[in-house]
Protein backbone atom coordinates (compact mmCIF):
# COMPACT_ATOMS: atom_id res chain seq x y z
CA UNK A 1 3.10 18.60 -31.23
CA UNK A 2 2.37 17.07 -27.87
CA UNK A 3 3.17 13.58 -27.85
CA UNK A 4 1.52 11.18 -25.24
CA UNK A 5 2.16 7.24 -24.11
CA UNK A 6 -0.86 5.04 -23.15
CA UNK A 7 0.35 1.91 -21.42
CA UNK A 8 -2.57 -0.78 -22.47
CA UNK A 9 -3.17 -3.88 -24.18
CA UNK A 10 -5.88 -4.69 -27.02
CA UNK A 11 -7.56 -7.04 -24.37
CA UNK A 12 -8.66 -4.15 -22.31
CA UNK A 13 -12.12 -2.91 -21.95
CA UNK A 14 -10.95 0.55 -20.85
CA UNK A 15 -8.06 0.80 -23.26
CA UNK A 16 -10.08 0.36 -26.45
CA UNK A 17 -12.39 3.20 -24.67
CA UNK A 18 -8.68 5.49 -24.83
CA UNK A 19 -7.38 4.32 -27.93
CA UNK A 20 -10.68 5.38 -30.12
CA UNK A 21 -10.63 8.84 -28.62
CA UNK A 22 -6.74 9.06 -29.50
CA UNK A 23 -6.48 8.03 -32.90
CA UNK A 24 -10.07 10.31 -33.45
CA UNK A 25 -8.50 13.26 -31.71
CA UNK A 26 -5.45 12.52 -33.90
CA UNK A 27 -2.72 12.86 -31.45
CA UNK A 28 0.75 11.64 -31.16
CA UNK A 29 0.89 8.47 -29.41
CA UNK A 30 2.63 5.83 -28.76
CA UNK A 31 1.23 2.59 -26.98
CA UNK A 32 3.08 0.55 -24.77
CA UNK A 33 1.98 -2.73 -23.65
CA UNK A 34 1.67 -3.33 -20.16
CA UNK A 35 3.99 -6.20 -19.42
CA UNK A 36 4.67 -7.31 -15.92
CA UNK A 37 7.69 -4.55 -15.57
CA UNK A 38 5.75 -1.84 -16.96
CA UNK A 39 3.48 -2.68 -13.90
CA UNK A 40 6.25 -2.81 -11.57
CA UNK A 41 8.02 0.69 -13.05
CA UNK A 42 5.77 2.62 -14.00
CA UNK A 43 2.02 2.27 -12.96
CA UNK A 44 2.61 0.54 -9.31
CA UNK A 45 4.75 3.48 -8.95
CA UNK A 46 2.86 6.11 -10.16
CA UNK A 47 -0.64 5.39 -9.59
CA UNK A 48 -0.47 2.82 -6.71
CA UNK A 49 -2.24 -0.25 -8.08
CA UNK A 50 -2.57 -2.09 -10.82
CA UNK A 51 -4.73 -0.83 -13.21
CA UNK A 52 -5.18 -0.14 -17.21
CA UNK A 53 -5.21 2.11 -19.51
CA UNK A 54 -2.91 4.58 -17.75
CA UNK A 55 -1.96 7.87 -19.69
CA UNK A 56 1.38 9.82 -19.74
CA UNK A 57 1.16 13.42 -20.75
CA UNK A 58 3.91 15.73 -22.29
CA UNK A 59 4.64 16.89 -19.13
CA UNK A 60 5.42 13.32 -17.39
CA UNK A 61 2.07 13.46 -15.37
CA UNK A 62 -0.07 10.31 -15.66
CA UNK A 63 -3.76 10.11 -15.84
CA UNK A 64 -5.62 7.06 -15.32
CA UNK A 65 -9.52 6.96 -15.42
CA UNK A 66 -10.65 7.29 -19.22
CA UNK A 67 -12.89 10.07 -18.70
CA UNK A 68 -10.12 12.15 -16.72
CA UNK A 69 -7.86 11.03 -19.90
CA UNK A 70 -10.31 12.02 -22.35
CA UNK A 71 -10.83 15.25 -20.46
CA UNK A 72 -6.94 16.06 -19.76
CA UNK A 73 -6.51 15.44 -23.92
CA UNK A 74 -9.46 17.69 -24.69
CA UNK A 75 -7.92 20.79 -22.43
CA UNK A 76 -4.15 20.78 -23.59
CA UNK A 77 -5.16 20.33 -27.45
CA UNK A 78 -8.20 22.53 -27.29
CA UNK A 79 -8.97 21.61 -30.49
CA UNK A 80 -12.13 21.43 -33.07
CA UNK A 81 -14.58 19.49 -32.60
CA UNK A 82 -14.54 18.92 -29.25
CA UNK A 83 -15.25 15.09 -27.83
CA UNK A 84 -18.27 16.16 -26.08
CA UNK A 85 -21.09 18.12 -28.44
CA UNK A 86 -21.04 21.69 -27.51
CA UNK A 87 -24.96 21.56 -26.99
CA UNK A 88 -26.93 20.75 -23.85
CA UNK A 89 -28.96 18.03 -24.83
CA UNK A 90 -26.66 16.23 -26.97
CA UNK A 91 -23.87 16.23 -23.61
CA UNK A 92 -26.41 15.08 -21.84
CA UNK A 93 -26.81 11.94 -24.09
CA UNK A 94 -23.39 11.72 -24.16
CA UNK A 95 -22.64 11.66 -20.83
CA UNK A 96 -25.41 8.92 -20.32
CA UNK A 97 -24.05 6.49 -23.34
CA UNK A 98 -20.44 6.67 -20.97
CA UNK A 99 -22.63 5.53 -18.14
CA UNK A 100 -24.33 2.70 -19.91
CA UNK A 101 -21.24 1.63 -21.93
CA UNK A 102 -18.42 1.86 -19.31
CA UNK A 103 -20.82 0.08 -16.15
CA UNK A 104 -23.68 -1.58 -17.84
CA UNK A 105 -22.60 -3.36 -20.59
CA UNK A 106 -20.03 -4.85 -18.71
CA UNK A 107 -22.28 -7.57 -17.67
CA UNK A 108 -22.36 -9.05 -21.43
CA UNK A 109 -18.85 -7.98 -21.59
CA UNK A 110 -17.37 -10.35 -18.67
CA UNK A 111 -20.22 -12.74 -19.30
CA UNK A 112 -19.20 -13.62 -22.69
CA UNK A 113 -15.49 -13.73 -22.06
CA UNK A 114 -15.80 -15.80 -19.04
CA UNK A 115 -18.56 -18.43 -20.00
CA UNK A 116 -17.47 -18.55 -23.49
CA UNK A 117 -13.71 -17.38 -23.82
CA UNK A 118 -11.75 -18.29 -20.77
CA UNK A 119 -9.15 -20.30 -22.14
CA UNK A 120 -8.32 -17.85 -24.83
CA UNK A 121 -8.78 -15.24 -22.26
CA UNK A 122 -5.89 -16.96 -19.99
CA UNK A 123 -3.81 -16.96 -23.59
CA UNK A 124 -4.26 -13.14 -23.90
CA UNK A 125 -3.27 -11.95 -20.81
CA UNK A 126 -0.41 -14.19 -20.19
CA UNK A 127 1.20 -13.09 -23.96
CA UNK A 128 0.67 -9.43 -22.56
CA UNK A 129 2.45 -9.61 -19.08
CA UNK A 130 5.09 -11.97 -20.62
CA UNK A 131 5.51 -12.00 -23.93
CA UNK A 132 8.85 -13.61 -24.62
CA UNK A 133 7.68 -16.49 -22.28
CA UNK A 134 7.32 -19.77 -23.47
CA UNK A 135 3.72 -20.18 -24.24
CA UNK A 136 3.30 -22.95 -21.59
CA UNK A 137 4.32 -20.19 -18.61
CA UNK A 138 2.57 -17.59 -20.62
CA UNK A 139 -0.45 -19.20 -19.98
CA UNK A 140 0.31 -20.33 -16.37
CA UNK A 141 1.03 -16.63 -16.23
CA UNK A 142 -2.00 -15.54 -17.62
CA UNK A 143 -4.58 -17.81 -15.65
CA UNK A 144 -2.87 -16.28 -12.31
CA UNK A 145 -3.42 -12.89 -13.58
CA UNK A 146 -7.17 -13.67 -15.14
CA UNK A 147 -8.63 -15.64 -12.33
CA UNK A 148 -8.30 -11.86 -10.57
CA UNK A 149 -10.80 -10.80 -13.36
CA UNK A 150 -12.81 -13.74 -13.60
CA UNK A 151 -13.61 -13.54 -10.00
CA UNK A 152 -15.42 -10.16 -10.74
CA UNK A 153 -17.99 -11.84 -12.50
CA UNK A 154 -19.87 -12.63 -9.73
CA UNK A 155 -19.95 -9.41 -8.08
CA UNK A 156 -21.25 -8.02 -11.18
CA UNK A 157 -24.00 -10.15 -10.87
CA UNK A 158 -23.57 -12.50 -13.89
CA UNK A 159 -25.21 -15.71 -12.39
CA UNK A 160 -26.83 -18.75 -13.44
CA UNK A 161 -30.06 -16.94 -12.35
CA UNK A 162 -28.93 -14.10 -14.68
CA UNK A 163 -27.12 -15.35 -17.15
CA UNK A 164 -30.14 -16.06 -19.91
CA UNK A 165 -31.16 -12.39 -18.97
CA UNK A 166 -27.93 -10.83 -19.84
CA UNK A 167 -27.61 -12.51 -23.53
CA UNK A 168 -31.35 -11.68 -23.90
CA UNK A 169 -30.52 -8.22 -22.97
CA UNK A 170 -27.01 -7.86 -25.05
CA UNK A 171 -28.76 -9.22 -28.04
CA UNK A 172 -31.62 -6.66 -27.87
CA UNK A 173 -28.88 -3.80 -27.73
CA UNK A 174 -27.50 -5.66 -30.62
CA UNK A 175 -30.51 -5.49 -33.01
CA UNK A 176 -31.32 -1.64 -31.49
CA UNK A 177 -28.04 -0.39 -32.30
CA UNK A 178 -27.85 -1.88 -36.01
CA UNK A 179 -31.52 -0.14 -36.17
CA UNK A 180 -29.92 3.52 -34.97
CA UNK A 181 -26.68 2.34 -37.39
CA UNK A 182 -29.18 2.21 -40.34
CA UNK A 183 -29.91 5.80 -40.32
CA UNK A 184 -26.90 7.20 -39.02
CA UNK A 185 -23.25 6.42 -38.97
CA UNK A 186 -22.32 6.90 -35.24
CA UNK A 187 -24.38 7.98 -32.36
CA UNK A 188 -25.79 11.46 -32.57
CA UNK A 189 -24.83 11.57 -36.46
CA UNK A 190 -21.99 11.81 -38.97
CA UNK A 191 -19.50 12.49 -36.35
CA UNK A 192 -17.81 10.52 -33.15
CA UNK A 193 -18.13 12.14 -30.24
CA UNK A 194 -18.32 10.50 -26.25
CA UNK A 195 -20.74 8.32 -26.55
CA UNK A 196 -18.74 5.75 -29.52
CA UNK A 197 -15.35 5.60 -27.62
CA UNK A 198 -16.99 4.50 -24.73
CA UNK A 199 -18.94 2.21 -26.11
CA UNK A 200 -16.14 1.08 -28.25
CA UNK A 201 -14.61 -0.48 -25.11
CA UNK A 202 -16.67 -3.18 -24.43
CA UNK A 203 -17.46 -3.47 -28.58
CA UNK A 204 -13.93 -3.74 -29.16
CA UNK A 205 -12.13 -5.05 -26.35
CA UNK A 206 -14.19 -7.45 -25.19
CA UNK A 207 -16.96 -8.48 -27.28
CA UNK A 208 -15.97 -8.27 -31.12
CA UNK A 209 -12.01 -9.48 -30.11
CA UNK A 210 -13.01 -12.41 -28.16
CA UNK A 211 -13.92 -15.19 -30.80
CA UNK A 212 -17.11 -17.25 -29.57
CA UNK A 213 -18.73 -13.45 -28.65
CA UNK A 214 -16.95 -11.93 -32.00
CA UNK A 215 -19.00 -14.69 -33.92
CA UNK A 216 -22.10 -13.46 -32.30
CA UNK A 217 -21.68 -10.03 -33.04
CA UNK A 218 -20.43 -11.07 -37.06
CA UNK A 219 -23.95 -13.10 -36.98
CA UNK A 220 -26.42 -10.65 -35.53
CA UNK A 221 -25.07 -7.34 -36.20
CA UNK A 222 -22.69 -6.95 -39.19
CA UNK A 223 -23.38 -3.23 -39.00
CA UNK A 224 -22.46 -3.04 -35.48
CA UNK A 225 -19.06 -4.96 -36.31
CA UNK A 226 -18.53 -2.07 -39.02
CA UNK A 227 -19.40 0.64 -36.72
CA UNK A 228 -17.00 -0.94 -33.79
CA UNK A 229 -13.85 -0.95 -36.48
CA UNK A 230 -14.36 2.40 -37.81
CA UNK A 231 -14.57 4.24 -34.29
CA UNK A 232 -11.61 1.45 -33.47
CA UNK A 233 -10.09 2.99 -35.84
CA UNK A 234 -10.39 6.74 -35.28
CA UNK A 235 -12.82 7.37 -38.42
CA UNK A 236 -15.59 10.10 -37.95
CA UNK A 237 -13.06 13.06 -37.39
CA UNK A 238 -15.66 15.21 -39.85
CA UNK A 239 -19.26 15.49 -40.86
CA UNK A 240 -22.14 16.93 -38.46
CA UNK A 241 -24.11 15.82 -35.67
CA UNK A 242 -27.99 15.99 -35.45
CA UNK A 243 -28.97 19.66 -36.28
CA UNK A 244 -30.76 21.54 -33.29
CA UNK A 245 -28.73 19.76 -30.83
CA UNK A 246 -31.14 17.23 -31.25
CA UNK A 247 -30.69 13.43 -29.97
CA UNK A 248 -31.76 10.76 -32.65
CA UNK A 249 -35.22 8.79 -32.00
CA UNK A 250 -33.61 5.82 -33.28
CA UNK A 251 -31.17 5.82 -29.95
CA UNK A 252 -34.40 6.29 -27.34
CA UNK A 253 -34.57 2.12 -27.35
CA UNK A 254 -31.35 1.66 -26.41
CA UNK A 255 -31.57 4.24 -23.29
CA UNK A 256 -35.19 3.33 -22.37
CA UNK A 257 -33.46 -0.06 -21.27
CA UNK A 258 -30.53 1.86 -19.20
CA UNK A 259 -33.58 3.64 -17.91
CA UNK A 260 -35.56 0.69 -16.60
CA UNK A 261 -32.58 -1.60 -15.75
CA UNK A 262 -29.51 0.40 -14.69
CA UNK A 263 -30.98 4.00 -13.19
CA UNK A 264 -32.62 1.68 -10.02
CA UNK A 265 -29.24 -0.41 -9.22
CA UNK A 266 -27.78 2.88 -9.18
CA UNK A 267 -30.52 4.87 -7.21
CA UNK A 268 -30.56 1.95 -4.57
CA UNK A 269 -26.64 2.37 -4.25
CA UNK A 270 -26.92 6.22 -3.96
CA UNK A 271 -28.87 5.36 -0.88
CA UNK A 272 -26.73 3.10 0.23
CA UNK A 273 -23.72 6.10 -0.54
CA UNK A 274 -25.95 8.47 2.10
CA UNK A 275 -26.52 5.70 4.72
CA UNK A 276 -22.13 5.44 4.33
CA UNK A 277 -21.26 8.72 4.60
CA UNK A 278 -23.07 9.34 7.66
CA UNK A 279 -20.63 11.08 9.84
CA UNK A 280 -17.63 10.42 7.33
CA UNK A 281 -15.34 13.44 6.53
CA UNK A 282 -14.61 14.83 3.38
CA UNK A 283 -11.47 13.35 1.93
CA UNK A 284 -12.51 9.75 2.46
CA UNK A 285 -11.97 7.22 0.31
CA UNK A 286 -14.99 5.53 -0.81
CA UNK A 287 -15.38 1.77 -0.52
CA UNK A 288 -15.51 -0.32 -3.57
CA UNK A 289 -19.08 -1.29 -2.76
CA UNK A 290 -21.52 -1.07 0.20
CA UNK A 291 -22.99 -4.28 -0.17
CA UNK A 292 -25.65 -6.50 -2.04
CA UNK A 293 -28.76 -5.41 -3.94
CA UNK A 294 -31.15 -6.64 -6.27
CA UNK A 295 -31.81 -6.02 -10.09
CA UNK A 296 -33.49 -7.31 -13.37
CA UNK A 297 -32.00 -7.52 -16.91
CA UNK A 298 -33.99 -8.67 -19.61
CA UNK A 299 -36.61 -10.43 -17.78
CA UNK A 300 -34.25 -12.43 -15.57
CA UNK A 301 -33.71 -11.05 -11.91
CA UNK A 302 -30.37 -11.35 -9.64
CA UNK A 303 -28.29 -9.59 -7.28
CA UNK A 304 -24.66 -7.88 -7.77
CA UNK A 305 -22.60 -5.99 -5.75
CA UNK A 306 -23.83 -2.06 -5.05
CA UNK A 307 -20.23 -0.76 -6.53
CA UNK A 308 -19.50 2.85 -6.00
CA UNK A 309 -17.35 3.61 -9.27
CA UNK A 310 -20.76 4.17 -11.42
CA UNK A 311 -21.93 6.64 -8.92
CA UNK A 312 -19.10 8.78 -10.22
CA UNK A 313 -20.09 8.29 -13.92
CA UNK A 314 -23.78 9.43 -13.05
CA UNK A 315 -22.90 12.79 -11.00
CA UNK A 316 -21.36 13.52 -14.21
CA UNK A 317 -24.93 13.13 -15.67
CA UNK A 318 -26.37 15.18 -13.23
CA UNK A 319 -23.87 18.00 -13.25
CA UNK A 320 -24.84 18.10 -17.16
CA UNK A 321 -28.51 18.88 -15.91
CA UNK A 322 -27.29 21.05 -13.48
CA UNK A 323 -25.18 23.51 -15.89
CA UNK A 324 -28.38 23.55 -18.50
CA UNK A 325 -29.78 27.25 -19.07
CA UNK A 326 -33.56 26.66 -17.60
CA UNK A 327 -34.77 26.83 -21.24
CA UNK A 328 -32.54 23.83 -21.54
CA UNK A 329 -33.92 22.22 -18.24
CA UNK A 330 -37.18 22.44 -20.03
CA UNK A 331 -35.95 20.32 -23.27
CA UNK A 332 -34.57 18.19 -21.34
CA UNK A 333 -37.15 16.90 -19.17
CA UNK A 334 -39.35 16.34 -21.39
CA UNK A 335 -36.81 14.35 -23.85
CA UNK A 336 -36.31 12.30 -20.25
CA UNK A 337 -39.93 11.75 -19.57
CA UNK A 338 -39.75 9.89 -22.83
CA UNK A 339 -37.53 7.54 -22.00
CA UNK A 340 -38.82 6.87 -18.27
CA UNK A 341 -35.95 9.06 -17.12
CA UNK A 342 -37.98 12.04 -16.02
CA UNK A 343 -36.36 11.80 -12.35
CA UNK A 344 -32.90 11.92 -13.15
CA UNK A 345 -33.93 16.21 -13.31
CA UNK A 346 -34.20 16.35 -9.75
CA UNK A 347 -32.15 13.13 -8.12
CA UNK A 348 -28.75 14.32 -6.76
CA UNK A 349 -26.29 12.25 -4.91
CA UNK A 350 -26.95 12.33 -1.15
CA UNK A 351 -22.94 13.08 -1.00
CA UNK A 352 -20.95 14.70 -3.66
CA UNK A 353 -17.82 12.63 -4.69
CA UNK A 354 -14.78 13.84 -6.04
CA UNK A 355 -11.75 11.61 -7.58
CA UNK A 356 -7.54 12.50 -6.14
CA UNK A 357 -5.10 10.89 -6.19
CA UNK A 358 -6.46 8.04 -8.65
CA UNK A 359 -9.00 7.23 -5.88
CA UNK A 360 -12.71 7.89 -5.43
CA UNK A 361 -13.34 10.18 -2.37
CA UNK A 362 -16.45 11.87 -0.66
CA UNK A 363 -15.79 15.91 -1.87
């Protein structure tokens, strides 16, 4: 049996993305926590900055994105079922729920741990980079290392002017995912696929382990908390999803909002991608961001930094469309057109983007 290492820590958004594909797949893994000399002698080394959850395969190779670990898992074990549903429609859905859950719901995500958690915060990541310390220079340790994280916030566009709109917002997912959870145990029925590890990482990591936001979630959603263990916990190996490769009504809330809230921040940084890559060769490294734009989250308005990282997770989205048989196509556009999606058919990129060397590069 292949036997893998994933260098993480509980408090990480992405690693609780990794770890609930793992322990589903059913692997062998061990996880290592990522103390301040596994930075220094093995990631810094081997991927060039630090950065978590990082992936070592059989071979000695390391992998660090989650989707290109999830995807580097899926081809050496080729086994049944497969992480993403075999049929168009339901990859599709898929592929969007990894969009939403890995760079929109991190506004709740670093919202709640930073206006409600910080101290504790400062507590967890000082016990993970030193964690024979003496709790007084763990957290010393651990405020040096979170202020790095905190200081995202902003950029993200958690504000005072958004602040009221992001609880509004992560409360509404809240109450529409415990609706979908009523009828059916994960997302697209009685089996995990995609869409639950990815959300599991800001579930888990972030917003059922940090106490003031895990007392929200134990108040408003007690069926979300169950859901966010049992995929946490590798459950929903078995069992079918929707027949027909059909997506469940009950989840068309939930993606109406990515439609209406997330699909304009990142069509206004797709333009702001072309307007870049003017002139620029292929091979370059893309900037973190290309500057400042506007958007709205329930009802509350702000601006956050036009980041190029979730451009990557939507030309997955739009490759999906793009491999679809045109009888597919057809299914699919009209599924979209219900959810105020219809565009995503025909927007592309301005500039395809490819990912080397653990960087983000024009193709």
């Amino acid at each position: 049996m292949n036997h893998y290492v994933l260098y993480g820590a509980e408090v990480s958004y992405f690693t609780g993305k990794a770890r609930a594909y793992l322990r589903w797949r059913g692997v062998d893994f061990e996880e290592r926590l990522a103390t301040r000399e596994v930075y220094r002698d093995v990631i810094l080394p081997k991927v060039g900055w630090p950065v978590i959850p990082v992936l070592e395969l059989p071979d000695g190779a390391v992998v660090q994105d989650t989707a290109d670990i999830i995807a580097a898992v899926e081809a050496l074990e080729a086994a049944a079922p497969p992480a993403l549903p075999e049929g168009a429609l339901q990859r599709l859905a898929s592929r969007l729920f990894e969009l939403f859950a890995d760079e929109w719901l991190v506004l709740p995500a670093m919202h709640y741990r930073w206006a409600y958690n910080e101290d504790w915060a400062y507590r967890e990541f000082g016990a993970i980079s030193a964690p024979d310390a003496p709790l007084a220079e763990q957290y010393a340790i651990g405020r040096k290392n979170g202020e790095r994280f905190k200081g995202a916030v902003p950029i993200l566009g958690v504000s005072e002017a958004t602040r009221d709109g992001i609880e509004a917002a992560y409360e509404t997912f809240l109450r529409d995912l415990s609706a979908h959870l009523e009828r059916h145990p994960y997302l697209l029925g009685a089996r995990a696929s995609l869409g639950d590890f990815a959300l599991n990482g800001p579930l888990y990591a972030h917003l059922l382990r940090d106490p003031e936001s895990g007392r929200l979630m134990n108040k408003l959603a007690p069926r979300v908390v169950d859901y966010v263990h049992r995929v946490q916990a590798g459950e929903g190996k078995t069992g079918a999803l929707a027949p027909d490769d059909t997506v469940p009504e009950t989840l068309s809330p939930i993606l109406r909002v990515q439609m209406r809230e997330q699909m304009p921040v990142l069509v206004n940084t797709a333009n702001l991608l072309g307007k870049w890559a003017t002139g620029m060769t292929p091979g370059a490294d893309l900037p973190r961001g290309f500057g400042t734009i506007d958007f709205e989250t329930g009802g509350f308005e702000g601006s956050c930094a036009a980041r190029s990282f979730p451009l990557w997770r939507l030309q997955a989205v739009t490759d999906e469309i793009d491999a679809m048989t045109e009888a597919d196509k057809v299914r699919a556009e009209a599924w979209l057109d219900s959810l105020g999606g219809a565009p995503l058919m025909t927007f592309r990129l301005p500039a395809r983007l490819a990912r080397r060397d653990f960087r983000l590069k024009l193709a």
